[in-house]
N, C-alpha and C. Protein backbone atom coordinates (compact mmCIF):
# COMPACT_ATOMS: atom_id res chain seq x y z
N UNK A 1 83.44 128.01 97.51
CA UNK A 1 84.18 127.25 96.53
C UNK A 1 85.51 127.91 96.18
N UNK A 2 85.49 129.51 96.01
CA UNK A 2 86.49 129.84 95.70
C UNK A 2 87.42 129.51 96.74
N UNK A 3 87.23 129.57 97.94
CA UNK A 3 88.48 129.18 99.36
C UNK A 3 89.35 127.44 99.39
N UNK A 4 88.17 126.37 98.59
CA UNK A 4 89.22 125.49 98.24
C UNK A 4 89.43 125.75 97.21
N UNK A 5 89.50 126.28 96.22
CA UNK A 5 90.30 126.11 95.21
C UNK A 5 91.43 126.61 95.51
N UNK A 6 91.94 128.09 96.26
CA UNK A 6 93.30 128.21 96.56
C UNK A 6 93.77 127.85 97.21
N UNK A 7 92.90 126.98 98.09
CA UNK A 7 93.91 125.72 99.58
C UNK A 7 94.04 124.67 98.26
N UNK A 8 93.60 124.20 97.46
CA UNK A 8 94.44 123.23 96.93
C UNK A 8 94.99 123.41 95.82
N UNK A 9 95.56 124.90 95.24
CA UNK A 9 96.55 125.58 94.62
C UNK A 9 97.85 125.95 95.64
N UNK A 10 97.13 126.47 96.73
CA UNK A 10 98.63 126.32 97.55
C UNK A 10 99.47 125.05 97.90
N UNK A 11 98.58 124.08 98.02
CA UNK A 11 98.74 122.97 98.52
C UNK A 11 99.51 122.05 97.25
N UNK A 12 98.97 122.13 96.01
CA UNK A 12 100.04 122.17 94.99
C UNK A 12 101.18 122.43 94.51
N UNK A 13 101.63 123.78 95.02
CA UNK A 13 102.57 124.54 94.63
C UNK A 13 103.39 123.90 96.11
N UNK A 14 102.95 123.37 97.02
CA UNK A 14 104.10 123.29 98.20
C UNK A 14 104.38 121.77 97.89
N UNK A 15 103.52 121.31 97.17
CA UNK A 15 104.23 119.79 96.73
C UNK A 15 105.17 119.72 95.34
N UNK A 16 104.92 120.80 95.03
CA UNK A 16 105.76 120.87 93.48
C UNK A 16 106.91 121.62 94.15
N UNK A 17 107.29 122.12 95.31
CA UNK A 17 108.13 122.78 95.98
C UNK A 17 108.27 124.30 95.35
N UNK A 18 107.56 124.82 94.31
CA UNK A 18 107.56 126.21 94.35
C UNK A 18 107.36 127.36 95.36
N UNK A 19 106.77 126.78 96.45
CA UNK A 19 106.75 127.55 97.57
C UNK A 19 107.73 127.22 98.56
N UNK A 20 108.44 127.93 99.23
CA UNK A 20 109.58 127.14 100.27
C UNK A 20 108.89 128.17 101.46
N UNK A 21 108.19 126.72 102.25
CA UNK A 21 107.70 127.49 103.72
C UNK A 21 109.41 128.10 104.33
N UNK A 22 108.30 128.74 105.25
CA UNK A 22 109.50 129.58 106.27
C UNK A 22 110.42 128.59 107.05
N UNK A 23 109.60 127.32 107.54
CA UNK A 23 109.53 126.67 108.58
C UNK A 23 109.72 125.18 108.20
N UNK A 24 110.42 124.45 108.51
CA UNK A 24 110.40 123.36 107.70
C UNK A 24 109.18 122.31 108.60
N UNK A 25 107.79 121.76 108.11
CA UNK A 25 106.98 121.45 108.71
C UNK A 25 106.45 120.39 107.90
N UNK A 26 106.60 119.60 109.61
CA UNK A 26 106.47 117.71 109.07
C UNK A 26 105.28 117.59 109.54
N UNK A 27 104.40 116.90 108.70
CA UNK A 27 103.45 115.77 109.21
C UNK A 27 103.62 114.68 109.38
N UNK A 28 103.21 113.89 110.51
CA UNK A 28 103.28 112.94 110.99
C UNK A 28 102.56 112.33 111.25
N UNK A 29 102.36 111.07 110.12
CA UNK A 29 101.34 109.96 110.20
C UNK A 29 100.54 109.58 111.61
N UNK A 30 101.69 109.08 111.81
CA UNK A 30 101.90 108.09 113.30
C UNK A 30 100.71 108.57 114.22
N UNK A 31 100.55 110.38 114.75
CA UNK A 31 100.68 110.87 115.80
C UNK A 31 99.18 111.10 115.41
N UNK A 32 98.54 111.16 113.85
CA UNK A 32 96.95 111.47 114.23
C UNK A 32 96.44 110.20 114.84
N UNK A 33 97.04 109.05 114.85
CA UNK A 33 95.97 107.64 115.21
C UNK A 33 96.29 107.71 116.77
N UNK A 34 97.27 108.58 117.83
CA UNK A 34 97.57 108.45 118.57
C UNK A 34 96.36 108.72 119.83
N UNK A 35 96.32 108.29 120.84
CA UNK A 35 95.12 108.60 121.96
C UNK A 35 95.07 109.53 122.34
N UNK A 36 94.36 110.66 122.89
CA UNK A 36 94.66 111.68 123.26
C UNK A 36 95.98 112.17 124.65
N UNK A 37 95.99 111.18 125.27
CA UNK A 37 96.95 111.17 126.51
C UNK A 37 98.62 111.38 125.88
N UNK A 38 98.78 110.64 125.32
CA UNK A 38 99.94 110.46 123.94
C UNK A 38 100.36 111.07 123.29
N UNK A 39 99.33 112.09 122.69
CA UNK A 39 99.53 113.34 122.19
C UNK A 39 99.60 114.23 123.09
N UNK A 40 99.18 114.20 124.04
CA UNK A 40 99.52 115.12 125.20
C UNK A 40 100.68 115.39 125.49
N UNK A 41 101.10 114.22 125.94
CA UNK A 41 102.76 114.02 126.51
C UNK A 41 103.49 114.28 124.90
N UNK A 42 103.51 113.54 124.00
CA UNK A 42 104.48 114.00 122.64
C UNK A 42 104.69 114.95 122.08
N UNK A 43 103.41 115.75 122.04
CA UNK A 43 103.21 116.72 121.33
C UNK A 43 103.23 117.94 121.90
N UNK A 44 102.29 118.34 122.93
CA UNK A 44 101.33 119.61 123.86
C UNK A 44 103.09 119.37 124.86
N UNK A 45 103.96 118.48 124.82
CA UNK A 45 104.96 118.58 125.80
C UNK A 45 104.17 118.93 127.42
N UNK A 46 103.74 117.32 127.73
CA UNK A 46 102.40 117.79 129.36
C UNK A 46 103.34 116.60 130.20
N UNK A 47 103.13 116.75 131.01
CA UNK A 47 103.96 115.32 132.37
C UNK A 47 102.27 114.88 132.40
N UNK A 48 102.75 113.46 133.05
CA UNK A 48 101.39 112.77 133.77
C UNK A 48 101.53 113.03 134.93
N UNK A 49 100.39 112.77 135.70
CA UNK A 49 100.50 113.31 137.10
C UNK A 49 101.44 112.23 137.69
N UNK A 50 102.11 113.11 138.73
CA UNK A 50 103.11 111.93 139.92
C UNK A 50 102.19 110.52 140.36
N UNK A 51 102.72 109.28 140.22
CA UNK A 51 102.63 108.41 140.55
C UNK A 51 101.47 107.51 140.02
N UNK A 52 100.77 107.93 138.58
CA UNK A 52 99.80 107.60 137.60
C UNK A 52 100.54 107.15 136.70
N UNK A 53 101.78 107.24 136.70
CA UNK A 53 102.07 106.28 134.92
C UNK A 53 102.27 105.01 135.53
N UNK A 54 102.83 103.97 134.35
CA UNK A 54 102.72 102.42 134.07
C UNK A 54 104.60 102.14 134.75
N UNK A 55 105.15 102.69 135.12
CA UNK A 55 106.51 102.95 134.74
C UNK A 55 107.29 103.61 136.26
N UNK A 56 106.62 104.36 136.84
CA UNK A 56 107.36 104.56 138.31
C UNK A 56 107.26 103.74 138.85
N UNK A 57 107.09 102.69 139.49
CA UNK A 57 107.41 101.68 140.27
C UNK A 57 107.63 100.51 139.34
N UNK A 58 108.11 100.31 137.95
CA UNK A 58 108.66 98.79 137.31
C UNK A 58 109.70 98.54 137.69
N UNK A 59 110.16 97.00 138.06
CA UNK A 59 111.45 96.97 138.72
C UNK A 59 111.78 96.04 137.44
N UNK A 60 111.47 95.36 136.39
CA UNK A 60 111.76 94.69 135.62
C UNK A 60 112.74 94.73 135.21
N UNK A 61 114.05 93.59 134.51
CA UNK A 61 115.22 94.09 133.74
C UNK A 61 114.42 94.36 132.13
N UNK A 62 115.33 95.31 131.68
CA UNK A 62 115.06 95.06 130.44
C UNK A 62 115.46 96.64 129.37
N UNK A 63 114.55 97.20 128.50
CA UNK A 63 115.19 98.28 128.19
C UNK A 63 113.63 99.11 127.68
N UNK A 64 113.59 100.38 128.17
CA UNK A 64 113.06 101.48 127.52
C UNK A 64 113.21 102.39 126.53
N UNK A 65 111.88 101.97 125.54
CA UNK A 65 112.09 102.34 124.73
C UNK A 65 111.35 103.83 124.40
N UNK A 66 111.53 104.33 123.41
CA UNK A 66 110.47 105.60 122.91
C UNK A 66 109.28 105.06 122.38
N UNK A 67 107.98 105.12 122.85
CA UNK A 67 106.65 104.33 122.39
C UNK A 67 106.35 104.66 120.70
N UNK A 68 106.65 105.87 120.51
CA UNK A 68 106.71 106.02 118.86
C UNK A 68 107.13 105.57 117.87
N UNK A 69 108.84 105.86 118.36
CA UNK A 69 110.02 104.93 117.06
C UNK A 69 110.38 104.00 117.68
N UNK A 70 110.00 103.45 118.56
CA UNK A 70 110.93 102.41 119.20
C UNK A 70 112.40 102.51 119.60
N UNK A 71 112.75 103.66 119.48
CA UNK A 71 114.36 104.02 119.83
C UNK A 71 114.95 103.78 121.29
N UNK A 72 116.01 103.20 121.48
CA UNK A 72 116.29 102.47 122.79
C UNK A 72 116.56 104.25 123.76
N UNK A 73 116.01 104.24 125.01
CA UNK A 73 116.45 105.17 125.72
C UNK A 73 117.37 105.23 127.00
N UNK A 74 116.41 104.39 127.70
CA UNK A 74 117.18 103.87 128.98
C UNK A 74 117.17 102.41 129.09
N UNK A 75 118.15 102.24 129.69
CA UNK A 75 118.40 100.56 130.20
C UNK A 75 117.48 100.55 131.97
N UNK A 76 117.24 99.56 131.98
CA UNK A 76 116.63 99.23 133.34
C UNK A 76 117.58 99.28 134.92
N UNK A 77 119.00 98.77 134.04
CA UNK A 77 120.11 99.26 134.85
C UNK A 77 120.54 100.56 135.77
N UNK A 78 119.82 101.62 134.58
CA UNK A 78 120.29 102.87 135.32
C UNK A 78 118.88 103.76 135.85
N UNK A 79 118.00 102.94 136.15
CA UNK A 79 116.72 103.14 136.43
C UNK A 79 116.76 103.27 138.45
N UNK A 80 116.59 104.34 139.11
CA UNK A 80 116.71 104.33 140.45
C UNK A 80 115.51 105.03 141.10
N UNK A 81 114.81 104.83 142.02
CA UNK A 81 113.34 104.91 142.78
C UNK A 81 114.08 106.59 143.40
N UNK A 82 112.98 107.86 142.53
CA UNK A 82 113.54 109.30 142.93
C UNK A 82 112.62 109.73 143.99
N UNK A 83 111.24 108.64 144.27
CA UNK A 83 110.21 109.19 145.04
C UNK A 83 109.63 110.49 144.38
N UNK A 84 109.68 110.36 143.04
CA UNK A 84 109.16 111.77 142.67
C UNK A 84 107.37 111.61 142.04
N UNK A 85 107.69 109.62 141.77
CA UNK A 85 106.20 109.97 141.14
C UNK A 85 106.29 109.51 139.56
N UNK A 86 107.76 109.39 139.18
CA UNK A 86 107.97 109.66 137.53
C UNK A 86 108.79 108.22 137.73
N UNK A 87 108.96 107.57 136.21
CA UNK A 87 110.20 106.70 136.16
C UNK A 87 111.55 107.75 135.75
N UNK A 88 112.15 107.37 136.85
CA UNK A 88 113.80 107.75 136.80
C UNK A 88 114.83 107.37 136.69
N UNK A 89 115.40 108.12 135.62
CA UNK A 89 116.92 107.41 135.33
C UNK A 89 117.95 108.42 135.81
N UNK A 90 119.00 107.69 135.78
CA UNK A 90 120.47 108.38 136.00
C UNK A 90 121.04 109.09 135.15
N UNK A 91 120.98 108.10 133.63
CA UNK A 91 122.00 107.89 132.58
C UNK A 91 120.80 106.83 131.29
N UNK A 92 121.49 108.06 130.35
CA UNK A 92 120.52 107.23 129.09
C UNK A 92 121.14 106.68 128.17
N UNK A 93 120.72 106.31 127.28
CA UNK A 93 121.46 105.26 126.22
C UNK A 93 122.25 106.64 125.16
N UNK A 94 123.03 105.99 124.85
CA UNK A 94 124.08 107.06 123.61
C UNK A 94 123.23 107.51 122.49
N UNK A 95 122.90 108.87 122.67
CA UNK A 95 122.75 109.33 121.62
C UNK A 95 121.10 108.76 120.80
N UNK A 96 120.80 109.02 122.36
CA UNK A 96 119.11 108.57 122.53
C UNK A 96 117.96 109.69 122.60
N UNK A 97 118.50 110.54 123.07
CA UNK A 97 117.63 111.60 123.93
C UNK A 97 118.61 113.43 123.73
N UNK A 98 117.68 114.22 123.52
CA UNK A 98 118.17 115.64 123.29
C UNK A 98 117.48 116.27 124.50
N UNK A 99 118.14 117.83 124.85
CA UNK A 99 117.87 118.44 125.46
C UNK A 99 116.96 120.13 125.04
N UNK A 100 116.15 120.45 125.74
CA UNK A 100 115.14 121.65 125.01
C UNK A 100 115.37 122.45 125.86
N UNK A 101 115.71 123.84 125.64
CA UNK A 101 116.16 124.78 126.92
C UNK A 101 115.05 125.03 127.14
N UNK A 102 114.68 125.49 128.21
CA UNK A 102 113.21 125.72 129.05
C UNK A 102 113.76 127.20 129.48
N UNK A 103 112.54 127.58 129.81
CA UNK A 103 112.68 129.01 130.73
C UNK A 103 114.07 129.44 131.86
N UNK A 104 114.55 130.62 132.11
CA UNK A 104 115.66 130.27 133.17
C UNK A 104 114.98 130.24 134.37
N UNK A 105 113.84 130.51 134.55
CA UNK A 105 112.95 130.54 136.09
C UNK A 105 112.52 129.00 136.74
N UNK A 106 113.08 128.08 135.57
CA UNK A 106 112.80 126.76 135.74
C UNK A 106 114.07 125.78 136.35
N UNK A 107 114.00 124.89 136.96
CA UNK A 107 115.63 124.26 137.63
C UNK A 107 115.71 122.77 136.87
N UNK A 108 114.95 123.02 135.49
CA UNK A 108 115.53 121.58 134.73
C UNK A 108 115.00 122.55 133.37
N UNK A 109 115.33 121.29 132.25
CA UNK A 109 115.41 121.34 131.08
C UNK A 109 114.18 119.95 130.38
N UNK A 110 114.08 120.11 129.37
CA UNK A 110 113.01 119.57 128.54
C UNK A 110 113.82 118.14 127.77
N UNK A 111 112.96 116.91 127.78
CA UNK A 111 113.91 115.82 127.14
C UNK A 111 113.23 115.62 125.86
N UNK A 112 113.73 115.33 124.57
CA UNK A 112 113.05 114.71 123.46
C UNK A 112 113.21 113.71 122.75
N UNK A 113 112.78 112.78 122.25
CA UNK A 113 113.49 111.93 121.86
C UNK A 113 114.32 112.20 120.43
N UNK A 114 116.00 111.87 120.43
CA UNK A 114 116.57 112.20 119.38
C UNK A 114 115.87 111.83 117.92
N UNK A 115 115.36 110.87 118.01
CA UNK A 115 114.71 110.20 116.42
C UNK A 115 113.60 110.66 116.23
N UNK A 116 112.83 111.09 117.08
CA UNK A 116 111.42 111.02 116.43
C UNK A 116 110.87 112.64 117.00
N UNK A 117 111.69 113.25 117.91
CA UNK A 117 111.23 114.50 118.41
C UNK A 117 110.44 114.74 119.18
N UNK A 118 109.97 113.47 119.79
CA UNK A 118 108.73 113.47 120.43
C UNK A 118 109.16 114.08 122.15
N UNK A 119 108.30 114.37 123.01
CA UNK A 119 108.83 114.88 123.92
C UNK A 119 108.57 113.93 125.03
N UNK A 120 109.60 113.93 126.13
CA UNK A 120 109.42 112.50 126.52
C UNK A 120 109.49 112.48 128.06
N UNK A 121 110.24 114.12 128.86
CA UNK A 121 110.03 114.28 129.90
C UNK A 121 110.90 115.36 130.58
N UNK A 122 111.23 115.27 131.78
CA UNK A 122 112.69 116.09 132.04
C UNK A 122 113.57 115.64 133.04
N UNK A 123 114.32 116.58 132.78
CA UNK A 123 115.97 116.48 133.29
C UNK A 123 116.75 117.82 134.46
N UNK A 124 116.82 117.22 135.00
CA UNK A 124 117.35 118.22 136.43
C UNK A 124 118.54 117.46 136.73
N UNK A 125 119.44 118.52 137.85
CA UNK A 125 120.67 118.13 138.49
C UNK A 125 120.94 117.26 139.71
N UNK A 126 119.61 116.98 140.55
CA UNK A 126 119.53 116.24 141.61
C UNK A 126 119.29 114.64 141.89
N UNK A 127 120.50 113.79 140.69
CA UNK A 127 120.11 113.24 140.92
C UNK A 127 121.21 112.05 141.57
N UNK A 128 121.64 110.56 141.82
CA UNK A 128 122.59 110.15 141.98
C UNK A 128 123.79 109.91 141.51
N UNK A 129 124.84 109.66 141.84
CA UNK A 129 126.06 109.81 141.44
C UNK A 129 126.01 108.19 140.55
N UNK A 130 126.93 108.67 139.25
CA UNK A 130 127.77 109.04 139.10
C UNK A 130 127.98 110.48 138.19
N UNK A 131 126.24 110.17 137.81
CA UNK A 131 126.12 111.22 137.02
C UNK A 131 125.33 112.89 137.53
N UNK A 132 125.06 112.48 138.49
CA UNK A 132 124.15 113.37 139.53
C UNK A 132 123.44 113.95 138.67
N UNK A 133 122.41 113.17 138.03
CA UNK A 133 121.44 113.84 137.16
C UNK A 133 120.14 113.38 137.13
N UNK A 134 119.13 113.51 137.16
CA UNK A 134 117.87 112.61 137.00
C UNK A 134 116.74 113.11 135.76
N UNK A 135 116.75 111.69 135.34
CA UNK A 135 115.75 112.23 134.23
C UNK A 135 114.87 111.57 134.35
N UNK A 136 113.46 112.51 134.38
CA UNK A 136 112.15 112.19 135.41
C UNK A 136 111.20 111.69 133.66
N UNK A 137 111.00 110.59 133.54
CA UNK A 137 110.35 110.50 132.02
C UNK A 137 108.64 109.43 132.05
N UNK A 138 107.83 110.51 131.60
CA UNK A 138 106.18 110.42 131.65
C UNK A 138 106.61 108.32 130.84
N UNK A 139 105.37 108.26 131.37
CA UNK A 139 105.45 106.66 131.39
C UNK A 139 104.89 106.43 129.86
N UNK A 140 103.37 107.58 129.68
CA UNK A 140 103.40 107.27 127.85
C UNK A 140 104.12 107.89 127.02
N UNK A 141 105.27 108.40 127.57
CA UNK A 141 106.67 107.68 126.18
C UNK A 141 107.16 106.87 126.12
N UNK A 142 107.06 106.06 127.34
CA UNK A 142 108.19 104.44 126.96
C UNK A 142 107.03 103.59 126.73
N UNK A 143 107.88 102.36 126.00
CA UNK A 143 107.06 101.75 126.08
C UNK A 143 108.48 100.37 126.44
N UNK A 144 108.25 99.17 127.34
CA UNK A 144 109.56 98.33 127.63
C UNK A 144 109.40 96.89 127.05
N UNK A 145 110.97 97.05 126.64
CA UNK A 145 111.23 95.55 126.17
C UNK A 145 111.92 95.14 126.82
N UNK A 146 111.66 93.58 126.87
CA UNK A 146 112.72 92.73 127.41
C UNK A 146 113.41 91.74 126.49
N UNK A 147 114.46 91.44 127.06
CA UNK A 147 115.06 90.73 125.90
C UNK A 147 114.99 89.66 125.73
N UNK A 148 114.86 88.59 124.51
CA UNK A 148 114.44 87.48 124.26
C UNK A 148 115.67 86.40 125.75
N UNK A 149 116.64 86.67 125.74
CA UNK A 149 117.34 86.15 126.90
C UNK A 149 116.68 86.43 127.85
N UNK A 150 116.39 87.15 128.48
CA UNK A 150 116.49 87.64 129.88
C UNK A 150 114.62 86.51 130.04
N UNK A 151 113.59 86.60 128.75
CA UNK A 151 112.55 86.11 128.57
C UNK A 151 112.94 84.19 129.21
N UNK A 152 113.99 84.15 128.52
CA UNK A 152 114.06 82.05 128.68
C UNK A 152 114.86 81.67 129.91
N UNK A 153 115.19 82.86 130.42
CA UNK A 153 115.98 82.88 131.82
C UNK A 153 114.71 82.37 132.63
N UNK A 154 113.91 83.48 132.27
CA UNK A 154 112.96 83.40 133.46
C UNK A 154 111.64 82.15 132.91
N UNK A 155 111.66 81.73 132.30
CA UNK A 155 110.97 81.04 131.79
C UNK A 155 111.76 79.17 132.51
N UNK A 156 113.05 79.12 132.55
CA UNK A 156 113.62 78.12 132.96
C UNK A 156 113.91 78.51 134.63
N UNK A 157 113.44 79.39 135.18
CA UNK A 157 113.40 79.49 136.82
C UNK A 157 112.34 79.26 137.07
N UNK A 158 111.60 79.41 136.59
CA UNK A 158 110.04 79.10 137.24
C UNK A 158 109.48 77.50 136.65
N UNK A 159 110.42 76.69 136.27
CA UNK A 159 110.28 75.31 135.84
C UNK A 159 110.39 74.56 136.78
């Protein structure tokens, strides 16, 4: 008994802000209801294996999003087949996506999503021009929309 009473004296004092952690540390609703695979990739920062996500071979138009916040990442436009196994882009949306320095023994870098922090895949130098970059991104972080246009397009071709 005595051990909760000072977990929920500490736990008091960090909501009354008398305590200022070291660390500034968020909880996040969202991520306990999440599946375990999900949390894998967002959280534990894990790839899915090559050629198992929903997302390396979509040829669809449309736009990728971050499965968490919904934050736009890549367009379908700059989406190109790397044979790696991963969905790959060239080029991401403005001010969509951050970079995590990784080890120097490593020949890419770590992607996250700018809004929500979640981790979403990586980024190396090999990839096509114009940007010669490829960013190799696990399939349960996106999740894709299409756009209500592009929806009645195709809805009036197949009439």
């Amino acid at each position: 008994m005595k051990v909760k009473f000072q977990c929920s004296k500490i736990l008091e004092a960090l909501n009354r802000n008398l305590i200022k952690p070291k660390q500034q540390v968020e909880i996040r609703l969202d991520r306990l209801s999440m599946d375990p695979h999900r949390y894998w990739i967002a959280v534990a920062k894990g790839m899915e294996r090559p050629f198992s996500g929903e997302f390396w071979n979509h040829d669809q138009q449309g736009v990728y999003q971050c499965f968490h916040c919904k934050n736009t990442l890549f367009q379908s436009d700059h989406k190109f087949q790397a044979q790696t196994g991963y969905a790959s882009f060239y080029q991401h949306h403005k001010n969509s996506v951050k970079t995590i320095e990784t080890k120097a023994k490593y020949r890419y870098s770590a992607l996250q999503c700018m809004n929500c922090q979640s981790y979403i895949g990586q980024i190396s130098q090999d990839g096509p021009p114009p940007t010669f970059l490829r960013y190799s991104i696990n399939s349960g972080a996106l999740r894709f929309y299409q756009p209500k246009k592009n929806q009645t397009n195709l809805n009036q071709s197949q009439k």
